[in-house]
N, C-alpha and C. Protein backbone atom coordinates (compact mmCIF):
# COMPACT_ATOMS: atom_id res chain seq x y z
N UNK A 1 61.55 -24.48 -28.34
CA UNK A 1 62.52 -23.87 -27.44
C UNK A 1 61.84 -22.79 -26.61
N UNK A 2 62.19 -22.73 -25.20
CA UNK A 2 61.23 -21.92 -24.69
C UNK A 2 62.12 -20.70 -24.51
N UNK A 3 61.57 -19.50 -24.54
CA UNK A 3 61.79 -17.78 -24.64
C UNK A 3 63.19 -17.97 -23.76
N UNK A 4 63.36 -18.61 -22.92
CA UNK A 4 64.09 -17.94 -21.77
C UNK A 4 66.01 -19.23 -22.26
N UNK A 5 65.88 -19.76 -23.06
CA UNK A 5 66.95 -20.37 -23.59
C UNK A 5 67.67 -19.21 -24.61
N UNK A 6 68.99 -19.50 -24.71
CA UNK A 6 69.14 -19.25 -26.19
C UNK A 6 70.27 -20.06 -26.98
N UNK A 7 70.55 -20.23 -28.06
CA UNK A 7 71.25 -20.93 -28.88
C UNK A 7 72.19 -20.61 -29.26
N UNK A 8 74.10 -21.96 -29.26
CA UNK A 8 74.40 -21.53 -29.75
C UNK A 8 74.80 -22.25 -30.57
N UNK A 9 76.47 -22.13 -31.70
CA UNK A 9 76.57 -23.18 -32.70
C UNK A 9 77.68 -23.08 -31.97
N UNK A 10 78.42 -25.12 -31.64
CA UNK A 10 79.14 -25.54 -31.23
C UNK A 10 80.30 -26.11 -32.28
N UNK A 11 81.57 -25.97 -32.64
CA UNK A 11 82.29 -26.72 -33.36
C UNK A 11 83.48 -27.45 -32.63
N UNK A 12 83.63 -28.60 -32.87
CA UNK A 12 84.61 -29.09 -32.37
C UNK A 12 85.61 -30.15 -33.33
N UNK A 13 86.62 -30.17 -32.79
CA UNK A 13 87.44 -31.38 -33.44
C UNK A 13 88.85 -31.45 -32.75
N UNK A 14 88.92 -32.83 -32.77
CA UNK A 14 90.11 -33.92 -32.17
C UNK A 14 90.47 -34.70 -33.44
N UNK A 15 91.63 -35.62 -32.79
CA UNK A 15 92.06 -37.06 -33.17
C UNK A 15 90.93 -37.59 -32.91
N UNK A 16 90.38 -38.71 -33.71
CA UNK A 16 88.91 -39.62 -33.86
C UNK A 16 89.57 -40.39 -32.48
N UNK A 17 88.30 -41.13 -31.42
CA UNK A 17 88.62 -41.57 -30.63
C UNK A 17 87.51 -42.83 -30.07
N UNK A 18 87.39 -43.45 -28.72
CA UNK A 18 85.79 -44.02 -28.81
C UNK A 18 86.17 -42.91 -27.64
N UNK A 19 84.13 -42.97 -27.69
CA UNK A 19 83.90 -41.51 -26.31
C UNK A 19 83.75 -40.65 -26.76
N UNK A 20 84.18 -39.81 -28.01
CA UNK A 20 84.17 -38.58 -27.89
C UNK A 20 82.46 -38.01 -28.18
N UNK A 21 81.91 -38.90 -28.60
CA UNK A 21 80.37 -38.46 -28.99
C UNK A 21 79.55 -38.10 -27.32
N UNK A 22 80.28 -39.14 -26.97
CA UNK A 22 79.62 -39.41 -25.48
C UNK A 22 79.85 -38.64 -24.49
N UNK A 23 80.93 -37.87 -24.72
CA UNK A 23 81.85 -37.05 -23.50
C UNK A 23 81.42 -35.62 -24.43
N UNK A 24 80.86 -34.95 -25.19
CA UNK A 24 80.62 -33.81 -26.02
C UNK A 24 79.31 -33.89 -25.27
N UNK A 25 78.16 -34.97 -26.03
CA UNK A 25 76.87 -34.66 -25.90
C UNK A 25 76.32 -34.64 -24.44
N UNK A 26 77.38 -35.39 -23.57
CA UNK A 26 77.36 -35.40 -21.81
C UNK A 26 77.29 -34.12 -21.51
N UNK A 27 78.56 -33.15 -21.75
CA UNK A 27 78.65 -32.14 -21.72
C UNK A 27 78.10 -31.24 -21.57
N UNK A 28 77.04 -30.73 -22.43
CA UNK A 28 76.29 -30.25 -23.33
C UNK A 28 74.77 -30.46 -22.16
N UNK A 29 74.50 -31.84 -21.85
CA UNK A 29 73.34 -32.47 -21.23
C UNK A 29 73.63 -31.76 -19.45
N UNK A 30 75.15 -31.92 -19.24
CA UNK A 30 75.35 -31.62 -17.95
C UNK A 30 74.73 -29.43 -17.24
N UNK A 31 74.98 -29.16 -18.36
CA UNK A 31 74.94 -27.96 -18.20
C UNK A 31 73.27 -27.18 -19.26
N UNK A 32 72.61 -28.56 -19.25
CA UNK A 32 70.95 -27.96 -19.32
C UNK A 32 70.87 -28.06 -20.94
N UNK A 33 71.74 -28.20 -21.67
CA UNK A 33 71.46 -27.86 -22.95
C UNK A 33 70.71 -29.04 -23.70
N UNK A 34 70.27 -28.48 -24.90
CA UNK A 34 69.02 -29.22 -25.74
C UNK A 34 69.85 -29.46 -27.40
N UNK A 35 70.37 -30.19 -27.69
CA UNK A 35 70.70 -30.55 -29.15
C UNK A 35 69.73 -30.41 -30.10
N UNK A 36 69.44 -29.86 -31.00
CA UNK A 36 68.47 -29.25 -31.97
C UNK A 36 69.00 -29.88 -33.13
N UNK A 37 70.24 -29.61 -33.59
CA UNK A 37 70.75 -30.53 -35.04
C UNK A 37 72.67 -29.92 -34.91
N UNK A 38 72.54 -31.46 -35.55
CA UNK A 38 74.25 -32.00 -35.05
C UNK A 38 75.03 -32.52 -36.29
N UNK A 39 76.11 -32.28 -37.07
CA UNK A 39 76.44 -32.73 -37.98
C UNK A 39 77.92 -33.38 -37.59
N UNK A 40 78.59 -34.71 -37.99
CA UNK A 40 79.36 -35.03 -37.12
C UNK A 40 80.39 -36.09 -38.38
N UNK A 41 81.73 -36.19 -38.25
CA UNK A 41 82.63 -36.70 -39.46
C UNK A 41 83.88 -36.93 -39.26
N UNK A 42 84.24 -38.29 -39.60
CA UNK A 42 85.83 -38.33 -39.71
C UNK A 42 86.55 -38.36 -40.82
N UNK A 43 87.57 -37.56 -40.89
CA UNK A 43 88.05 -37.24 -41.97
C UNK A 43 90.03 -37.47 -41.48
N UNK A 44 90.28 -38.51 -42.12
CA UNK A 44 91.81 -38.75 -42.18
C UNK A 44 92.26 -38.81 -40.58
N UNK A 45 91.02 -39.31 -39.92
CA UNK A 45 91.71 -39.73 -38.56
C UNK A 45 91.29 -38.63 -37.12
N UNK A 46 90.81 -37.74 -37.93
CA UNK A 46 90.36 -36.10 -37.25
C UNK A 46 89.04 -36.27 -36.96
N UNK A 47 88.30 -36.23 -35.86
CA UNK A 47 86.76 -35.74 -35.47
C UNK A 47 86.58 -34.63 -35.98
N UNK A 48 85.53 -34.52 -36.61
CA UNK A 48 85.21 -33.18 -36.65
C UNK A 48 83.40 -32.89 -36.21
N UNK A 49 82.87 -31.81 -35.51
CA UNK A 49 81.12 -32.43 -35.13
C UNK A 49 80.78 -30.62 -35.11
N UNK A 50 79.82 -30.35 -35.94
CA UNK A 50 79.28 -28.85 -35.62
C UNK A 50 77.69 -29.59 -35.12
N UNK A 51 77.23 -28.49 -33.79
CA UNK A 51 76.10 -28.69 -33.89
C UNK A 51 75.21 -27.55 -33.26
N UNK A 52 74.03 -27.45 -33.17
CA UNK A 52 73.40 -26.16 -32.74
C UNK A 52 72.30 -26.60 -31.27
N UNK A 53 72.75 -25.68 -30.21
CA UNK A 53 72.27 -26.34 -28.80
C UNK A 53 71.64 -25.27 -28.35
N UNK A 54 70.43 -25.17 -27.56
CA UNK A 54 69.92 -24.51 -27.19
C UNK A 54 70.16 -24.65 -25.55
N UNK A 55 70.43 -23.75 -24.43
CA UNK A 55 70.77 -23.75 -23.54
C UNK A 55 70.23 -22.75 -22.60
N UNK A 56 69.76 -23.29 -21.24
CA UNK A 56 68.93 -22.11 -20.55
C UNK A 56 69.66 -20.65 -20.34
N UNK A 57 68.57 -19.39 -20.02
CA UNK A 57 69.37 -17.85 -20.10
C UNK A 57 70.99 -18.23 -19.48
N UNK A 58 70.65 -18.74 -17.93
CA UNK A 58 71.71 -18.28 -17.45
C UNK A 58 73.06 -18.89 -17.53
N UNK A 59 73.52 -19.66 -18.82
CA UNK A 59 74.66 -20.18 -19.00
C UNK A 59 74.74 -19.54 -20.83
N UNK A 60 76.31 -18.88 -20.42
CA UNK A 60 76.88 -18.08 -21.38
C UNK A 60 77.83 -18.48 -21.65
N UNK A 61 78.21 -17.86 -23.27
CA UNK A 61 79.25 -18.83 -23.96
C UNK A 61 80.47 -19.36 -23.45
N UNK A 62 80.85 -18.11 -22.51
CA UNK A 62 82.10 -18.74 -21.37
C UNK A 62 81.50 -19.99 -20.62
N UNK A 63 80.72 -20.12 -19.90
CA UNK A 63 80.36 -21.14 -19.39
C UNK A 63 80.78 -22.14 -20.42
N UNK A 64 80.28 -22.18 -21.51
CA UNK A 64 79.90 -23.62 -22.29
C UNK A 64 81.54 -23.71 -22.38
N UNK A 65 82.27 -22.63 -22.69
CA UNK A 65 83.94 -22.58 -23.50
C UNK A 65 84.42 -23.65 -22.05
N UNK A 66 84.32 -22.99 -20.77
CA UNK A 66 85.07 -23.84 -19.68
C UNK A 66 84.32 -25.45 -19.36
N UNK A 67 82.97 -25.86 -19.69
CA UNK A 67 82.92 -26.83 -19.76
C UNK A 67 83.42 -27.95 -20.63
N UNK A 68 83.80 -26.98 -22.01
CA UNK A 68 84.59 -27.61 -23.01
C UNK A 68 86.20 -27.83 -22.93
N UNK A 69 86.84 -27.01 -21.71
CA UNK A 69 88.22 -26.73 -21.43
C UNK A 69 88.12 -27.97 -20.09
N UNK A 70 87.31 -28.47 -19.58
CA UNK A 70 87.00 -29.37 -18.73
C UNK A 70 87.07 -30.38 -19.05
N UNK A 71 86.32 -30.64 -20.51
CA UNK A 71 86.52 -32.04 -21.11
C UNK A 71 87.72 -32.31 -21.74
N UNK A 72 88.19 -30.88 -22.10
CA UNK A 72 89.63 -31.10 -23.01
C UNK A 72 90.70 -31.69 -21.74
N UNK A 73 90.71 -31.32 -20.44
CA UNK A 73 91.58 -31.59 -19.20
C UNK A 73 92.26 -32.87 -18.98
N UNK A 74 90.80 -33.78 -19.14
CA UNK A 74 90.63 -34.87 -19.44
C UNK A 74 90.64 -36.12 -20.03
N UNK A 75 90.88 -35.40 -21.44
CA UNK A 75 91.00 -36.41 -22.13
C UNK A 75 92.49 -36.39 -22.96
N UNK A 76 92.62 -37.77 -23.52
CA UNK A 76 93.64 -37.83 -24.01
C UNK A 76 94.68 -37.31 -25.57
N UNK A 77 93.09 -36.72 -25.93
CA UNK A 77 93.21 -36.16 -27.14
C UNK A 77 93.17 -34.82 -26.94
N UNK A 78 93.67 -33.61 -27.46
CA UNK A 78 93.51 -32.26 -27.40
C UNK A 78 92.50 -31.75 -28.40
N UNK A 79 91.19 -31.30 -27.80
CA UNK A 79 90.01 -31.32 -28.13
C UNK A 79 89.82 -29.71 -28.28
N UNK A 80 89.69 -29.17 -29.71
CA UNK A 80 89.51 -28.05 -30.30
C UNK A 80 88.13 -27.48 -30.22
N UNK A 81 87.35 -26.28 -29.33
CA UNK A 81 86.26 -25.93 -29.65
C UNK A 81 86.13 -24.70 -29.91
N UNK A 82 85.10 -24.39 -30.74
CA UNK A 82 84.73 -23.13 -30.89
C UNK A 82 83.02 -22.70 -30.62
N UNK A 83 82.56 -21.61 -29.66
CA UNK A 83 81.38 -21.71 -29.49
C UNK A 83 80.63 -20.42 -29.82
N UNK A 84 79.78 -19.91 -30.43
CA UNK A 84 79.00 -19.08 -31.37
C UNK A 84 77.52 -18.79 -30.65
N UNK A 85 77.60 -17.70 -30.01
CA UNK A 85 76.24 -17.34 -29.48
C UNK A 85 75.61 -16.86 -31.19
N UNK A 86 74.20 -17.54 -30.63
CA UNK A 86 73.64 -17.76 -32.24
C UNK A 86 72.27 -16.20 -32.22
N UNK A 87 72.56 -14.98 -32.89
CA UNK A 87 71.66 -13.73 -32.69
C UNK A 87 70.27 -13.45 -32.07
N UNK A 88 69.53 -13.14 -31.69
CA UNK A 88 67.82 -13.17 -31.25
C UNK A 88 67.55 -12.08 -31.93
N UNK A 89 66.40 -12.26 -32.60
CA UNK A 89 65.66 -13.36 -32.91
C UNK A 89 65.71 -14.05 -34.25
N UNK A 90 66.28 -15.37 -33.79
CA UNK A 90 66.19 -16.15 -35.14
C UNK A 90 65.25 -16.26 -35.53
N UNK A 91 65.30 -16.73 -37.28
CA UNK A 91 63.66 -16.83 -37.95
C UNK A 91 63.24 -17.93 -37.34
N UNK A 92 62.28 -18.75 -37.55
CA UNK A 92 61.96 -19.85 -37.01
C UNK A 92 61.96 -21.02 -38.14
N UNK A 93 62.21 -21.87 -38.18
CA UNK A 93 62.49 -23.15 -38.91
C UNK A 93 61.24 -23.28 -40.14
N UNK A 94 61.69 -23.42 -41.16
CA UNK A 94 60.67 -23.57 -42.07
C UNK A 94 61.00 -24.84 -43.34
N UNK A 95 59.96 -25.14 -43.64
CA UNK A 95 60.02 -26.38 -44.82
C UNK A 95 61.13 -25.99 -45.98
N UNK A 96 61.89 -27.03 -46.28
CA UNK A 96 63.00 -26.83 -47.48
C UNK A 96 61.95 -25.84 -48.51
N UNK A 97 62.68 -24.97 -49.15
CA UNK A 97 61.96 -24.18 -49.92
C UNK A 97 61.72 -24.64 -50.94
N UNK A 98 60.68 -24.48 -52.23
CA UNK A 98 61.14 -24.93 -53.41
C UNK A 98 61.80 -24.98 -54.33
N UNK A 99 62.91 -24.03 -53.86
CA UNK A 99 64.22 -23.82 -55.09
C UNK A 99 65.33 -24.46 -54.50
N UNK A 100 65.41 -25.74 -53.90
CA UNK A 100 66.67 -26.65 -52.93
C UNK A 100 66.71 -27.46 -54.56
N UNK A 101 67.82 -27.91 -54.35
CA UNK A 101 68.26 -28.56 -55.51
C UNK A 101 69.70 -29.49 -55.45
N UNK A 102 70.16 -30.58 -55.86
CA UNK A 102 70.83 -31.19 -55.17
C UNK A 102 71.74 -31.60 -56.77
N UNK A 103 73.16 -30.57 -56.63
CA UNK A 103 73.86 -31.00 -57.62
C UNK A 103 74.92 -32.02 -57.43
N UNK A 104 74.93 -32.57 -58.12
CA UNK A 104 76.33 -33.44 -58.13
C UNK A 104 77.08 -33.50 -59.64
N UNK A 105 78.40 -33.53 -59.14
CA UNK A 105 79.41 -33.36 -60.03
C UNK A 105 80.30 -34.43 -59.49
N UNK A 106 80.99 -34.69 -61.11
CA UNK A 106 81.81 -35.86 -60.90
C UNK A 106 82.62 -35.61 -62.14
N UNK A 107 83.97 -35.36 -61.49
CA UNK A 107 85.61 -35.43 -62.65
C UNK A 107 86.69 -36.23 -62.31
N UNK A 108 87.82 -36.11 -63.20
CA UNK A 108 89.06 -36.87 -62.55
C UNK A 108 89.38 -35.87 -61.47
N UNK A 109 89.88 -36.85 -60.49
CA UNK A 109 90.46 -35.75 -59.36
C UNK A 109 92.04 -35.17 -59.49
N UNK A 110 91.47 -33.88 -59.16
CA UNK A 110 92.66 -33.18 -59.44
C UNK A 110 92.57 -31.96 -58.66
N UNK A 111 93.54 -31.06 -58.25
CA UNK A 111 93.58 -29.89 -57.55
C UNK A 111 92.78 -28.65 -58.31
N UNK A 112 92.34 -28.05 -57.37
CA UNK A 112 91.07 -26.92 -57.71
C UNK A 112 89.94 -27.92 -58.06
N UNK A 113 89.30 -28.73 -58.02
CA UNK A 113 88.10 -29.06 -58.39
C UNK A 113 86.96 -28.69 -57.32
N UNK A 114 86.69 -28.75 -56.36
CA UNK A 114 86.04 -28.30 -55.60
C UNK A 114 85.94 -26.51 -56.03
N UNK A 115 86.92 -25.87 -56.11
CA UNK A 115 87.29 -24.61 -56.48
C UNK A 115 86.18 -24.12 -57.73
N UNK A 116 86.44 -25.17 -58.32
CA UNK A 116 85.82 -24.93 -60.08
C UNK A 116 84.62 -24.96 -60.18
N UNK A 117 83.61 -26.28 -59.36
CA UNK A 117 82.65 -26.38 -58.47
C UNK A 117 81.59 -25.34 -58.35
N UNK A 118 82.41 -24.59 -56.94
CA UNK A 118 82.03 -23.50 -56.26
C UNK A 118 82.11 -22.47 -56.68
N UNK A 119 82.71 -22.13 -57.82
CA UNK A 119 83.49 -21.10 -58.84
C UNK A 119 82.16 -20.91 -59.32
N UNK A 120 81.61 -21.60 -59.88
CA UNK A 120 80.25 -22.12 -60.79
C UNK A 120 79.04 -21.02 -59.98
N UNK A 121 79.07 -21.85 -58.39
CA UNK A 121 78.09 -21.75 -57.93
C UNK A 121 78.27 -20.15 -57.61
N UNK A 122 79.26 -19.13 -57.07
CA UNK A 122 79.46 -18.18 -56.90
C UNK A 122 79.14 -17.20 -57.74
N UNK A 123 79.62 -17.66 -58.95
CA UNK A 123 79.35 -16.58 -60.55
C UNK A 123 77.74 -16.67 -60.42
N UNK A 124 77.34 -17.64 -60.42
CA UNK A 124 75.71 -17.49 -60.63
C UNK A 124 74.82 -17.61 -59.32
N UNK A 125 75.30 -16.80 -58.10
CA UNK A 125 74.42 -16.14 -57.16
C UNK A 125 73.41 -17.86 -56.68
N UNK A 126 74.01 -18.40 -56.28
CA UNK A 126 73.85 -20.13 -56.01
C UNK A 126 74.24 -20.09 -54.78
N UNK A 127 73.43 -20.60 -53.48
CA UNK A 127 73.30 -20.47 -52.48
C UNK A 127 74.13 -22.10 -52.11
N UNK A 128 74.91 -22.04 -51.43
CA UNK A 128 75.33 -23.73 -50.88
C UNK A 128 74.68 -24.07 -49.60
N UNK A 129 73.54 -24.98 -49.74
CA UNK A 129 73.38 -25.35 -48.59
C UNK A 129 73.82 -26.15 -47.41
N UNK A 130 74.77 -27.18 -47.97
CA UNK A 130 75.51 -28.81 -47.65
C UNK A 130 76.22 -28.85 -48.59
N UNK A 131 77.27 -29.60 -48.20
CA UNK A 131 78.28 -30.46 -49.35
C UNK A 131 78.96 -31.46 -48.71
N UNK A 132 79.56 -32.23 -49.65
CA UNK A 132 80.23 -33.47 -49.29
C UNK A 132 80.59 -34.41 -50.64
N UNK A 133 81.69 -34.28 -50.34
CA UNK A 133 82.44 -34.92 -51.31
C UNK A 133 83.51 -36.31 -51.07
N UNK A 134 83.60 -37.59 -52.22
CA UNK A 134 84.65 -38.44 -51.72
C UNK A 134 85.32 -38.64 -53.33
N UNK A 135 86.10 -39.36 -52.80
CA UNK A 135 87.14 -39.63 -53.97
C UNK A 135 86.98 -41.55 -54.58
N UNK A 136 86.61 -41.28 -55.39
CA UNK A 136 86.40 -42.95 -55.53
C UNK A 136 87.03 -43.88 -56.91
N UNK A 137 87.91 -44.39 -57.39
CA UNK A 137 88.94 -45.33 -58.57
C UNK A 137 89.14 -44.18 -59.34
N UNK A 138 89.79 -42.90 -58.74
CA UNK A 138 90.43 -41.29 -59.22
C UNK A 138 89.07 -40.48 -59.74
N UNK A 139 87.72 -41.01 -59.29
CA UNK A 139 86.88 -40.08 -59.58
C UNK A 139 86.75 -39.05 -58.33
N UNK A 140 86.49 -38.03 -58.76
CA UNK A 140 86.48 -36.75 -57.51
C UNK A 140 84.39 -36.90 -57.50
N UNK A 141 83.62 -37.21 -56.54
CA UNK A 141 82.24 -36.78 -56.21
C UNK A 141 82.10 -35.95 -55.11
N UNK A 142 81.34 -34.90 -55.86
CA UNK A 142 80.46 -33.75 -55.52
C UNK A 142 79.55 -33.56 -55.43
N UNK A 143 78.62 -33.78 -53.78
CA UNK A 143 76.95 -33.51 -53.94
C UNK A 143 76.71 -32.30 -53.11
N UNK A 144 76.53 -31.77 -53.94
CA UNK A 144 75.65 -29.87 -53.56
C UNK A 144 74.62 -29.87 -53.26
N UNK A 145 74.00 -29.74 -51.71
CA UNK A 145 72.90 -29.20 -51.76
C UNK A 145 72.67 -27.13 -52.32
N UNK A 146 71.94 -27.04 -53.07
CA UNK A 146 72.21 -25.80 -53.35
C UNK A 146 70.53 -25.31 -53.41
N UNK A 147 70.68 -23.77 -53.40
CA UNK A 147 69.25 -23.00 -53.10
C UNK A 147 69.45 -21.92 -54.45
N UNK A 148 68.48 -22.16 -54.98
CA UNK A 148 68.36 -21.20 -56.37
C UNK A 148 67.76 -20.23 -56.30
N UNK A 149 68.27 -18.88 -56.99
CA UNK A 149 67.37 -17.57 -56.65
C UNK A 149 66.12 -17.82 -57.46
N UNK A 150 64.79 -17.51 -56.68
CA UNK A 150 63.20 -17.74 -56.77
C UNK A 150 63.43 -17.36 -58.64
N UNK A 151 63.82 -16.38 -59.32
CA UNK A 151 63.59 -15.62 -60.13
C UNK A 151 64.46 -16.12 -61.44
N UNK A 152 64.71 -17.22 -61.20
CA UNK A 152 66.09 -17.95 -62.25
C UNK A 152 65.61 -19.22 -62.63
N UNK A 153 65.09 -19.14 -63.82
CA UNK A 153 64.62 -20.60 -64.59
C UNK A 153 65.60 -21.16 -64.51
N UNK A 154 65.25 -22.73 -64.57
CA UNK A 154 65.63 -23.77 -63.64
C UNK A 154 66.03 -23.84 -65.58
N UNK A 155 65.97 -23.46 -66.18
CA UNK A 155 66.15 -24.02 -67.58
C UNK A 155 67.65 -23.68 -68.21
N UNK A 156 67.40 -21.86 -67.72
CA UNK A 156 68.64 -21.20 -68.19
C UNK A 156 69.81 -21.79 -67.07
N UNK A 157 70.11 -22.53 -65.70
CA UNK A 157 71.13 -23.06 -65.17
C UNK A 157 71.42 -23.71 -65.94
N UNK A 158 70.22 -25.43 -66.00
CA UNK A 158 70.64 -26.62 -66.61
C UNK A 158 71.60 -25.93 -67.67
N UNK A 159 71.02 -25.15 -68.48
CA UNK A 159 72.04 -25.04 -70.01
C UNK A 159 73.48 -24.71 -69.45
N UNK A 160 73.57 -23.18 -68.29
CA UNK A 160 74.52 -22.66 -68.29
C UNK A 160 75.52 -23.78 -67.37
N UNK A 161 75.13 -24.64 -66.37
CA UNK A 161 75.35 -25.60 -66.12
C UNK A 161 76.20 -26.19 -67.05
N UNK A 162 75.74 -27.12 -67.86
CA UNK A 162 75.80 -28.03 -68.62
C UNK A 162 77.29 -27.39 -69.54
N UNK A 163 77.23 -26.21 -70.04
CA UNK A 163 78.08 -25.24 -70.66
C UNK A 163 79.60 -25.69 -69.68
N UNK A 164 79.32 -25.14 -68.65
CA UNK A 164 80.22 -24.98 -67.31
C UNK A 164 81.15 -26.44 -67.24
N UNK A 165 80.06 -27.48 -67.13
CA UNK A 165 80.67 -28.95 -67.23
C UNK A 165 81.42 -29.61 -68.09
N UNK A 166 81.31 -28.93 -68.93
CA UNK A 166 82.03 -29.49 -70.56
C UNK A 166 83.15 -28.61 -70.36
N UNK A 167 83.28 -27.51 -69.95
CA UNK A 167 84.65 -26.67 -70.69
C UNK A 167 85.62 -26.93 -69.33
N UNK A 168 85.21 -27.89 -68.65
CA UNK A 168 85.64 -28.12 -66.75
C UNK A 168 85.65 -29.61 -67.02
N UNK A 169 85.48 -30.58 -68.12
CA UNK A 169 85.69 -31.89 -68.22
C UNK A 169 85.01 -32.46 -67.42
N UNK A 170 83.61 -32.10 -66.47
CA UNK A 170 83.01 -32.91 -65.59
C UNK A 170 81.72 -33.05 -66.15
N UNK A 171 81.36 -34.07 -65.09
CA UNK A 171 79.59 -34.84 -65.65
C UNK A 171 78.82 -34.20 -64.22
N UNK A 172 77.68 -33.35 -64.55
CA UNK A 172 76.72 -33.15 -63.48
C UNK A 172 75.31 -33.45 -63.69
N UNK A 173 74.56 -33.52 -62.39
CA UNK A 173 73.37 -33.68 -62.43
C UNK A 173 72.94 -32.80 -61.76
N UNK A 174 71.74 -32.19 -61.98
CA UNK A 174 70.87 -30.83 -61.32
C UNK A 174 69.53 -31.82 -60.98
N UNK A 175 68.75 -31.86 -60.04
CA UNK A 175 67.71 -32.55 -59.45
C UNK A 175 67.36 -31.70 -58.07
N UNK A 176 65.87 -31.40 -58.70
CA UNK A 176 65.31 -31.05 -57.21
C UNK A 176 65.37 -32.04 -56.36
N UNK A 177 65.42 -31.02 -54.68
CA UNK A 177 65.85 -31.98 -53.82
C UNK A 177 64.58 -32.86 -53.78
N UNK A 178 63.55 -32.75 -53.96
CA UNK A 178 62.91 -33.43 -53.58
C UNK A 178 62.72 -35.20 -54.57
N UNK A 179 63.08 -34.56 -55.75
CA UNK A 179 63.49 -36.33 -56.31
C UNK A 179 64.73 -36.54 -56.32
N UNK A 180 65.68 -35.79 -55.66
CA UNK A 180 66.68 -36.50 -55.17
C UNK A 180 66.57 -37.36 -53.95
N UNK A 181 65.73 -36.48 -53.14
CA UNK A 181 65.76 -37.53 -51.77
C UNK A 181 64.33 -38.92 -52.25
N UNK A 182 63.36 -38.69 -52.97
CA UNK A 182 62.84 -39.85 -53.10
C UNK A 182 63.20 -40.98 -53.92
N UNK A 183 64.08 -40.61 -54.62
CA UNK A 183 65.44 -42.06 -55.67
C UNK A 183 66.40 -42.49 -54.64
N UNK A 184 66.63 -41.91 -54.13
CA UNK A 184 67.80 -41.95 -52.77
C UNK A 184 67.55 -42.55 -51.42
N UNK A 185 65.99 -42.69 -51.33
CA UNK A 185 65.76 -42.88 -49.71
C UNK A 185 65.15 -44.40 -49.76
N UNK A 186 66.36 -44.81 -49.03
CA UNK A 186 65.69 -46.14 -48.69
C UNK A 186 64.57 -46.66 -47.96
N UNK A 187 63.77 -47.68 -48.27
CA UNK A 187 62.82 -48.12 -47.93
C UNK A 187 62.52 -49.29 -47.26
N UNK A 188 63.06 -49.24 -45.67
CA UNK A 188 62.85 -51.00 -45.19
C UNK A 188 61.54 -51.24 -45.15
N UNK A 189 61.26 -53.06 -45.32
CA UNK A 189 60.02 -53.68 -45.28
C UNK A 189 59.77 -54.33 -43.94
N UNK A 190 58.37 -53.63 -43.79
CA UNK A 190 57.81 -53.54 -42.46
C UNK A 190 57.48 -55.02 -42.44
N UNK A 191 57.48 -56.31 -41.34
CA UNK A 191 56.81 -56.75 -40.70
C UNK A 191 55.84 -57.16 -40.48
């Protein structure tokens, strides 16, 4: 990103539609900006898309708000945004650290579980990086990306973990991210 841009974080959400990826990221393209990372989801019929854009000095968050009140004009859905000038100077992007860790939990579904979850992760100073959860034949799944303080054996969680899961009726797994993502990542055959 060059000095003279700056960044911000974009959120939006509608009724799911076709176009709307196309008429956002147009948007966005029309008025100079650079997509850096985009997270994007339908949930019960609702768009929902956060993403982080880098955009030259001289267009400010009003700008971006009325190009977004432009697309909302337009379209047939009433299109919710919110736009976040992002501070200077950000740190600069660095490799997943080595305390990323990728929990998943799995109970009957029931109200507060996510709650109970995060309850977990809060009491013990557990950083959330990502989440995402579905509901599958009344099982509730929970995958945490989570960031562990440098100074906290990975030994004393598992236990206190494990403690946590039993008296909460759920089954978890603790796995660094990194053999989570290499059990997980598919592998097409080249040609």
């Amino acid at each position: 990103m060059a000095e003279t841009q700056q960044q911000y974080v974009i959120s939006i959400m509608c009724r799911d539609r076709v176009g709307l990826v196309y008429e956002i990221t147009s948007a966005i393209s029309e008025l100079g900006g650079n997509i850096a990372d985009l997270r994007q989801s339908v949930l019960c019929g609702y768009f929902t898309m956060i993403l982080l854009a880098a955009f030259p000095a001289d267009v400010e968050k009003r700008t971006i708000e009325r190009k977004f009140a432009e697309v909302d004009s337009k379209s047939e859905t009433v299109i919710d945004t919110a736009v976040e000038k992002v501070p200077s100077p950000r740190p600069a992007a660095t490799a997943p650290p080595e305390n990323v860790y990728v929990l998943t939990a799995t109970g009957s579904d029931r109200v507060g579980l996510v709650a109970t979850v995060t309850g977990f992760c809060a009491e013990h100073n557990i950083l959330i990086l990502d989440a995402s959860t579905a509901v599958s034949a009344g099982e509730y799944v929970m995958i945490l990306m989570i960031e562990l303080d440098d100074r906290r054996a990975i030994g004393q969680v598992r236990t206190e973990l494990q403690q946590y899961a039993q008296a909460n009726s759920l089954k978890v797994v603790l796995q660094h991210h990194d053999i989570f993502q290499a059990v997980n990542e598919i592998n097409l055959p080249l040609f």
